[in-house]
Protein backbone atom coordinates (compact mmCIF):
# COMPACT_ATOMS: atom_id res chain seq x y z
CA UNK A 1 -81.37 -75.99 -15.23
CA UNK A 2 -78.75 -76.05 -12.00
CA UNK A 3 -76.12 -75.45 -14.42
CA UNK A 4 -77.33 -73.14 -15.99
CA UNK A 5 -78.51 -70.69 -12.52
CA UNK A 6 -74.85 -71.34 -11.73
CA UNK A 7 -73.52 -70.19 -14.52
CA UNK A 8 -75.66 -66.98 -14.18
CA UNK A 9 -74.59 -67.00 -10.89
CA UNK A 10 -71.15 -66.79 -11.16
CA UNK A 11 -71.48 -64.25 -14.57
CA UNK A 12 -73.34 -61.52 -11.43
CA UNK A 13 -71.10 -62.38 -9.28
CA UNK A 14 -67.96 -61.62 -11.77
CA UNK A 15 -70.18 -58.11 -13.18
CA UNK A 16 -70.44 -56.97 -9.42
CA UNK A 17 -66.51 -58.10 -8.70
CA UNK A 18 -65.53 -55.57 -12.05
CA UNK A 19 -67.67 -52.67 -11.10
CA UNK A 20 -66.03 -52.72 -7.47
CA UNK A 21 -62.84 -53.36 -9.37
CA UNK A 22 -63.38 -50.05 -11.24
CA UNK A 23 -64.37 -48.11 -8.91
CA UNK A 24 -61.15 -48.51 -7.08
CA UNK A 25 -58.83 -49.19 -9.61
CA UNK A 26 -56.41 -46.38 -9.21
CA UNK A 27 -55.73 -47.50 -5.72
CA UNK A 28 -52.43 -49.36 -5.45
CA UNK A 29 -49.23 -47.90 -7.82
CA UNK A 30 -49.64 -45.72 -10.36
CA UNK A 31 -49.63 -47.37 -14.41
CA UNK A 32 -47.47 -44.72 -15.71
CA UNK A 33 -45.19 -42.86 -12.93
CA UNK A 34 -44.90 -46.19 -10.69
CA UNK A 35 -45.87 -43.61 -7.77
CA UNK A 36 -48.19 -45.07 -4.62
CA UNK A 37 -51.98 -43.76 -5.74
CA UNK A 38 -55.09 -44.13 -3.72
CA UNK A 39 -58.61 -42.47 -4.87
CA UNK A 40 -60.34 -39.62 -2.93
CA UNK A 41 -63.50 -41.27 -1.15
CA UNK A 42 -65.93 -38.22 -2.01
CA UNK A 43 -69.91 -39.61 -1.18
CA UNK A 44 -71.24 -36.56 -2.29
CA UNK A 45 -70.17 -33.09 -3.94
CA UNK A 46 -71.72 -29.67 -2.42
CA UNK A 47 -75.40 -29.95 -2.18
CA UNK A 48 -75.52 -33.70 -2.62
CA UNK A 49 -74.28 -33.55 -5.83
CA UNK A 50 -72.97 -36.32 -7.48
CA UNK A 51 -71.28 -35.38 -10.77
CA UNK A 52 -68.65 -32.01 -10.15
CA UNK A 53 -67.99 -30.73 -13.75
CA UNK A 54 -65.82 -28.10 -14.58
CA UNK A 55 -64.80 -26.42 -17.84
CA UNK A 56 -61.63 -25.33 -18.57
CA UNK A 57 -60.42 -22.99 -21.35
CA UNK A 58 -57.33 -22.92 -22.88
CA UNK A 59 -55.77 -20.08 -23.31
CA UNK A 60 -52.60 -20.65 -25.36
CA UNK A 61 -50.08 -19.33 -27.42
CA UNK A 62 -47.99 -20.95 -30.80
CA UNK A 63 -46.30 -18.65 -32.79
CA UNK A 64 -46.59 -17.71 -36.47
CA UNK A 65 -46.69 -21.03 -39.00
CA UNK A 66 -47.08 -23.02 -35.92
CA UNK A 67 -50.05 -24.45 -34.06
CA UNK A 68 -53.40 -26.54 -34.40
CA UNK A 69 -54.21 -26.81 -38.25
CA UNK A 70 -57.57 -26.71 -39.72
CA UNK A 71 -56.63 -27.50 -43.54
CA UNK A 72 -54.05 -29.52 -43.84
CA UNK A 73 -53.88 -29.62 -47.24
CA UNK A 74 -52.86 -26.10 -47.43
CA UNK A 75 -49.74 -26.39 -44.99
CA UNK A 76 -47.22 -26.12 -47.60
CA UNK A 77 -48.39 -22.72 -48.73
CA UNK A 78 -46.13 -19.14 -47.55
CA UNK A 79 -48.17 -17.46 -45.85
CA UNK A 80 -50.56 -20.50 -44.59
CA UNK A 81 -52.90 -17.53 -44.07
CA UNK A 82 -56.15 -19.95 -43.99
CA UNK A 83 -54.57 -21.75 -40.88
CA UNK A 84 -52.79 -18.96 -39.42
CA UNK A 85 -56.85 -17.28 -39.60
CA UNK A 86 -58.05 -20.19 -37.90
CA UNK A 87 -55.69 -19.86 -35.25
CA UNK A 88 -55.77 -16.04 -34.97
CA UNK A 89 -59.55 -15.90 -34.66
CA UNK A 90 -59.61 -18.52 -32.34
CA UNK A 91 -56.85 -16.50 -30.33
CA UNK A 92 -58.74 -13.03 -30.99
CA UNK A 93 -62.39 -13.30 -31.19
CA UNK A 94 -62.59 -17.53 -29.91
CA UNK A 95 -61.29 -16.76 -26.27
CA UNK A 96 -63.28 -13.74 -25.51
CA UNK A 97 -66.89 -15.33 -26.66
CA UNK A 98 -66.14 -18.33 -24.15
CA UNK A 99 -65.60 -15.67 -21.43
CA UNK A 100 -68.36 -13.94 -22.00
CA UNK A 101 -70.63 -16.95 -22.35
CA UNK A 102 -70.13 -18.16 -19.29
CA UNK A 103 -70.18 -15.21 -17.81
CA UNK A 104 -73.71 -14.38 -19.00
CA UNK A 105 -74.99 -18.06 -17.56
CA UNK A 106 -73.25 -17.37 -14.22
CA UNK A 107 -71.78 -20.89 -14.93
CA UNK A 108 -68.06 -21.20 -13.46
CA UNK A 109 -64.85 -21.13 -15.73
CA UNK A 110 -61.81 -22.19 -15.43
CA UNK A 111 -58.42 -20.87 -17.33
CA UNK A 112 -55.93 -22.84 -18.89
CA UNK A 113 -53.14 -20.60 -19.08
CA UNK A 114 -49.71 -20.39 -21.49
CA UNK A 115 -47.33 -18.27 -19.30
CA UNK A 116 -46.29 -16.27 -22.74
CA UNK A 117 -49.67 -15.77 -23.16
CA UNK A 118 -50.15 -12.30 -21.69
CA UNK A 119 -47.43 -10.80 -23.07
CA UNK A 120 -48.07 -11.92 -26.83
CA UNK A 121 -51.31 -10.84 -26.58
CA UNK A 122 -52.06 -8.09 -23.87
CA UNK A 123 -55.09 -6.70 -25.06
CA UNK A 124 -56.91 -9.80 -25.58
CA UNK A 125 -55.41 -11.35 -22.01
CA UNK A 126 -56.62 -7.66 -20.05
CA UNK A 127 -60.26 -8.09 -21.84
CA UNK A 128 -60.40 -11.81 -20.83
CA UNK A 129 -59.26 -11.18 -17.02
CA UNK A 130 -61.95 -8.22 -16.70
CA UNK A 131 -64.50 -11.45 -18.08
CA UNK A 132 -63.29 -13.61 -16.04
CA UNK A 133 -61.98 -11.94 -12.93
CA UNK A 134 -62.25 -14.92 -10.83
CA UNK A 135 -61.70 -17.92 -12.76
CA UNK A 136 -58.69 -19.86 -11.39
CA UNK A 137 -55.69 -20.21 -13.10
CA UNK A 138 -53.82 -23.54 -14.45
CA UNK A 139 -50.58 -23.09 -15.68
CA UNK A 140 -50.08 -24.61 -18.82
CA UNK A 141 -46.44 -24.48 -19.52
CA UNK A 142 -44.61 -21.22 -21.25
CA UNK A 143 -46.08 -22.08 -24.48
CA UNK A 144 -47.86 -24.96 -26.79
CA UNK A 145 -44.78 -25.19 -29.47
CA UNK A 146 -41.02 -24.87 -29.00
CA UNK A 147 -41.08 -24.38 -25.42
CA UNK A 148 -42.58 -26.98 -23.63
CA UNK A 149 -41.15 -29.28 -21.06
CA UNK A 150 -38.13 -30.99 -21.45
CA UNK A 151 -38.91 -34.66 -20.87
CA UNK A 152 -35.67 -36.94 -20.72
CA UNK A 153 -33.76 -34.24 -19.65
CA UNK A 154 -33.67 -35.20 -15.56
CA UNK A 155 -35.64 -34.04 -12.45
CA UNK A 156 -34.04 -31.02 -12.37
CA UNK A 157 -34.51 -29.58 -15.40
CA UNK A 158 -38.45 -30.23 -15.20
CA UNK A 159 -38.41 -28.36 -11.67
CA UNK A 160 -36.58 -25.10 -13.31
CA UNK A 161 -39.34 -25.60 -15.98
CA UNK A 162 -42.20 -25.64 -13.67
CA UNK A 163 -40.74 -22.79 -11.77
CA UNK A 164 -40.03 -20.00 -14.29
CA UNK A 165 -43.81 -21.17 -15.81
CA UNK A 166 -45.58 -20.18 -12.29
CA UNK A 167 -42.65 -17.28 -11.81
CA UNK A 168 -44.28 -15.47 -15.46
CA UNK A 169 -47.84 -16.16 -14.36
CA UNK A 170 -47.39 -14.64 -11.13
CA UNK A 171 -45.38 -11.38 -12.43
CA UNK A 172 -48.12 -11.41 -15.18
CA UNK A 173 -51.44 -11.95 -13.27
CA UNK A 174 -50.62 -11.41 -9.55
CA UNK A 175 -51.96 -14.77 -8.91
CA UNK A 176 -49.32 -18.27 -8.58
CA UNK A 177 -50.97 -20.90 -9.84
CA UNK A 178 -51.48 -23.66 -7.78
CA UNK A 179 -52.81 -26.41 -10.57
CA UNK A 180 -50.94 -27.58 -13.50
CA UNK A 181 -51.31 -29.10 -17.25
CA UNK A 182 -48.98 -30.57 -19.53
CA UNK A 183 -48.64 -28.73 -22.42
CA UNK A 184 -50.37 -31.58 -24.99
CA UNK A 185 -50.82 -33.75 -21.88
CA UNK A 186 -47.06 -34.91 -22.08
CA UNK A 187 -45.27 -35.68 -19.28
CA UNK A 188 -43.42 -38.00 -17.08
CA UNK A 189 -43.25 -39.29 -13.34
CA UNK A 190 -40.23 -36.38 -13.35
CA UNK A 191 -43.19 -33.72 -14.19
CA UNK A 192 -45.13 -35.29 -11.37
CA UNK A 193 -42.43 -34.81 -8.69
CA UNK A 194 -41.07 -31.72 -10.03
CA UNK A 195 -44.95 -30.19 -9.74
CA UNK A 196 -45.10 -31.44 -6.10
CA UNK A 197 -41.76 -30.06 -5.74
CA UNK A 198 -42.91 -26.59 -6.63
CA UNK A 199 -45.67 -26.23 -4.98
CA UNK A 200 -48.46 -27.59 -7.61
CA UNK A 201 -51.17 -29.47 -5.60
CA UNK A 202 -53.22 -30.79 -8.31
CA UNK A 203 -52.87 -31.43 -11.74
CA UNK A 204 -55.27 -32.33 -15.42
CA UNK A 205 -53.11 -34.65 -16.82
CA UNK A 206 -55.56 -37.57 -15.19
CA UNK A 207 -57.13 -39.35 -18.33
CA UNK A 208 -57.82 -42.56 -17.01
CA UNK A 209 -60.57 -42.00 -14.29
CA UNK A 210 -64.25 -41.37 -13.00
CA UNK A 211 -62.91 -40.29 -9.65
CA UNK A 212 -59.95 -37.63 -8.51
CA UNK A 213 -57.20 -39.41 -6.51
CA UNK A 214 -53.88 -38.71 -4.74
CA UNK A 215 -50.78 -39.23 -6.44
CA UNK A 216 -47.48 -39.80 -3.77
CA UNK A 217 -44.71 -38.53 -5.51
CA UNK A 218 -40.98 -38.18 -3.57
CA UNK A 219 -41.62 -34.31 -3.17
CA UNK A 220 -45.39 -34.68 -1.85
CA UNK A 221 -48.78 -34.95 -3.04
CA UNK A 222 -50.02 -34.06 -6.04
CA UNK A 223 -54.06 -34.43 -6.24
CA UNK A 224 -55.20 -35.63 -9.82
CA UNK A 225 -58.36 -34.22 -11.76
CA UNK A 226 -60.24 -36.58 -14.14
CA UNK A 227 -59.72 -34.94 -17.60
CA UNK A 228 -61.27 -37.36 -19.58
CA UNK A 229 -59.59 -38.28 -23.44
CA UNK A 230 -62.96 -38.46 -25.29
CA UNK A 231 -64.62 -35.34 -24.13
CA UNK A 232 -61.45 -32.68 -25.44
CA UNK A 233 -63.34 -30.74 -27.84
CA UNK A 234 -60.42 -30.36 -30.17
CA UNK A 235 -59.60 -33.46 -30.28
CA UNK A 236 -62.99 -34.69 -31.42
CA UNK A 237 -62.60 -31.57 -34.10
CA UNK A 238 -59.56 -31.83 -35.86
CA UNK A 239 -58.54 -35.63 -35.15
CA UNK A 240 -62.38 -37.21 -35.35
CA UNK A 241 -63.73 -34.34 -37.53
CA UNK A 242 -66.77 -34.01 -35.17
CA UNK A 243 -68.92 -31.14 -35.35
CA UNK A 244 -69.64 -28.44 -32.07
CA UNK A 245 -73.03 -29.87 -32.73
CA UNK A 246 -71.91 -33.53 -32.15
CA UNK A 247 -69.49 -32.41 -29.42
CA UNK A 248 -72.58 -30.99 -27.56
CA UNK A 249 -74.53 -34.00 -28.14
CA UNK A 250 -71.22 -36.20 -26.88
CA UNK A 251 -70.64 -33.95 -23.81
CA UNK A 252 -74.93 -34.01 -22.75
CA UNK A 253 -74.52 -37.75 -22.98
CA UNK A 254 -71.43 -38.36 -20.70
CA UNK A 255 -72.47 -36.27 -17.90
CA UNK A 256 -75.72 -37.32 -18.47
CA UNK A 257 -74.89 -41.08 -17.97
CA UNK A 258 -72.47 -40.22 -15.06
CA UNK A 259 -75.56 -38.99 -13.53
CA UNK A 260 -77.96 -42.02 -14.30
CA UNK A 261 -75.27 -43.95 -12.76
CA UNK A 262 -75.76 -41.87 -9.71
CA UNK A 263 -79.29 -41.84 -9.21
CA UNK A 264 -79.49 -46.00 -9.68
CA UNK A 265 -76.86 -46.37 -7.51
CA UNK A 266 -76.78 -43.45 -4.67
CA UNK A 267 -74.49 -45.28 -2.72
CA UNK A 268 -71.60 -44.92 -5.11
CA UNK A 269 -68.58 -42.64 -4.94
CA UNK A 270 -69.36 -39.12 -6.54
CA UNK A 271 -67.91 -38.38 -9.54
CA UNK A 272 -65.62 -35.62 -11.56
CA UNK A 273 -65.03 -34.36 -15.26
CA UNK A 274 -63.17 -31.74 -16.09
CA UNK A 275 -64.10 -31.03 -19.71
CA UNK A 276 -61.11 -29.04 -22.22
CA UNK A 277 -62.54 -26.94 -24.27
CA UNK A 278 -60.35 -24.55 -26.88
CA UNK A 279 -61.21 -21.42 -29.14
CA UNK A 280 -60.81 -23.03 -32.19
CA UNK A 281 -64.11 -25.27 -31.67
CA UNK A 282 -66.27 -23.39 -28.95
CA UNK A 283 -65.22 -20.03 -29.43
CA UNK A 284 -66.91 -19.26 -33.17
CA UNK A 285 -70.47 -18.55 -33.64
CA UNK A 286 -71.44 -22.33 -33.35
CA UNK A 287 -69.28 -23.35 -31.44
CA UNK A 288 -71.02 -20.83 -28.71
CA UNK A 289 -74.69 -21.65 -29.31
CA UNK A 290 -73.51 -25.45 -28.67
CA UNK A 291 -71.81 -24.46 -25.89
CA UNK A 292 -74.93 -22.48 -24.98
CA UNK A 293 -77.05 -25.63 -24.90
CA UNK A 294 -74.45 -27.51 -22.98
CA UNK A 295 -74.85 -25.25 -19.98
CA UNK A 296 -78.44 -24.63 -20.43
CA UNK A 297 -79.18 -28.04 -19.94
CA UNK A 298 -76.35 -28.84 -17.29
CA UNK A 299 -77.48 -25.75 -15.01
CA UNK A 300 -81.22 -28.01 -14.81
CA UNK A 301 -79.46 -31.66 -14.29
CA UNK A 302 -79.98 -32.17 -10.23
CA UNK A 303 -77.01 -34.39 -9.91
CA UNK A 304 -74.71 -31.73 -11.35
CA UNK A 305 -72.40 -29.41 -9.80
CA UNK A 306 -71.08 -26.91 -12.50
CA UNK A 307 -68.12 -25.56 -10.96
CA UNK A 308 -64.17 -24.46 -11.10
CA UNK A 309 -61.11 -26.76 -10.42
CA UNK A 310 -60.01 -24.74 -7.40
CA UNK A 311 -63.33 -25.82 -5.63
CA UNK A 312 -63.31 -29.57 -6.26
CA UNK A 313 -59.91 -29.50 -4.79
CA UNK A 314 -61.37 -27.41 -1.92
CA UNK A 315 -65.02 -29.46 -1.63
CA UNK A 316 -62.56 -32.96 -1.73
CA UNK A 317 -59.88 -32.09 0.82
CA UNK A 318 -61.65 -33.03 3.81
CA UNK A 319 -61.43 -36.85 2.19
């Protein structure tokens, strides 16, 4: 019997060490640029929330015969028209039914934005703005095909990126955006630097994390968003072949636990998730009424704070 309570001493004593260990396990040197990183102490969001979640939709741009693919096995016909339909609807009809969704449930949005977006597709970019007049805007790159950034190619060549990106936003939207994601999440410690560089002050290209944190690049900080993997709508569509229906069910249950977390343990840090969400998946008839749920159900969760990027990075810079 001795042996045994120390053994089960020792196992709570290890379970307590790893759930410190998480909580602070971006702290030290960044796994992937090698830059100093330390997490954002937030107790609490606005109103004592614990859990800020944001939405963001991305609004992007491919080009004919390029782009997400519903049916692979028709990619060798000319005209794909049955994946160049799925991407045009999404582009078309997909965007504007998010907008106006949240919109209707006074439930914050946030825009993902292609810079070569409003020009390919004015009307649909003027309809969405009137939507979603105050949404804040990440820049996304010029587009999500052949012109995205050039990794390998030096510091320099990322910064010049970066800059004519936020230089067509701005002439196109009278707003500079000061957040940034990767096209595809793909980039380097150069991206990192080159965003701090030009003014970026946070970033969604965070996939590894509960909790935002400050990344110390050569050029200054850049703040990093949680944007977890596993809750990417299109990713669970087209790579797992989920459902908007399962995708709802996913998304209820990740904020959900996030927020059980809170409530057992009130003492622990608050937490973020900033959740993707494209066209193709949320903006078709389903897609929307699962969507619909989502926020329904969110907008009643008291540890939840439904909200845009811009004001986490506001509510966390007193940290």
């Amino acid at each position: 019997m001795p042996r045994f309570i120390a053994r089960l001493t020792l196992f709570f004593i290890f379970i307590i060490h790893a759930a410190s260990s998480v909580a602070f396990a971006q702290d030290g040197t960044d796994w992937v640029t090698k830059f100093p990183r330390e997490v954002i102490h937030v107790a609490s969001w606005p109103g004592g929330k614990k859990v800020a979640v944001s939405f963001a939709l991305f609004v992007e741009v491919f080009g004919f015969g390029q782009g997400p693919v519903l049916r692979p096995d028709l990619m060798s016909r000319n005209p794909d028209l049955v994946n160049e339909a799925f991407r045009e609807y999404a582009i078309t009809w997909g965007n504007l039914r998010v907008g106006r969704l949240f919109k209707e449930l006074d439930v914050p949005l946030t825009v993902v934005l292609n810079a070569a977006f409003p020009a390919a597709h004015p009307s649909v970019w003027k309809e969405l703005r009137s939507i979603q007049a105050k949404a804040p805007i990440i820049a996304h790159g010029m587009n999500n095909s052949n012109d995205i950034l050039p990794l390998g190619r030096g510091l320099a060549e990322q910064k010049h990126y970066i800059r004519r990106t936020l230089d067509l936003i701005a002439s196109a939207t009278g707003s500079r955006p000061v957040g940034w994601s990767s096209p595809s999440v793909y980039s380097n410690a150069d991206t990192m630097q080159a965003m701090a560089a030009e003014g970026i002050t946070y970033n969604i290209d965070q996939m590894d994390s509960d909790t935002i944190s400050r990344l110390k690049t050569p050029d200054g900080i850049v703040t990093l968003l949680p944007y977890p993997t596993v809750t990417v709508d299109m990713g669970q569509f087209l790579a797992r072949m989920k459902s908007p229906i399962e995708i709802e069910s996913l998304w209820l249950d990740y904020v959900g636990e996030l927020a059980n977390e809170a409530r057992a343990n009130p003492a622990q840090e608050a937490t973020t998730v900033v959740i993707g969400l494209h066209p193709f998946v949320v903006g078709t008839p389903d897609g929307s009424a699962a969507m619909r749920r989502v926020l329904s159900r969110l907008k009643k969760e008291d540890a939840v704070w439904l909200t845009d990027t811009d004001a986490i990075l506001k509510a966390a810079a007193p940290n």
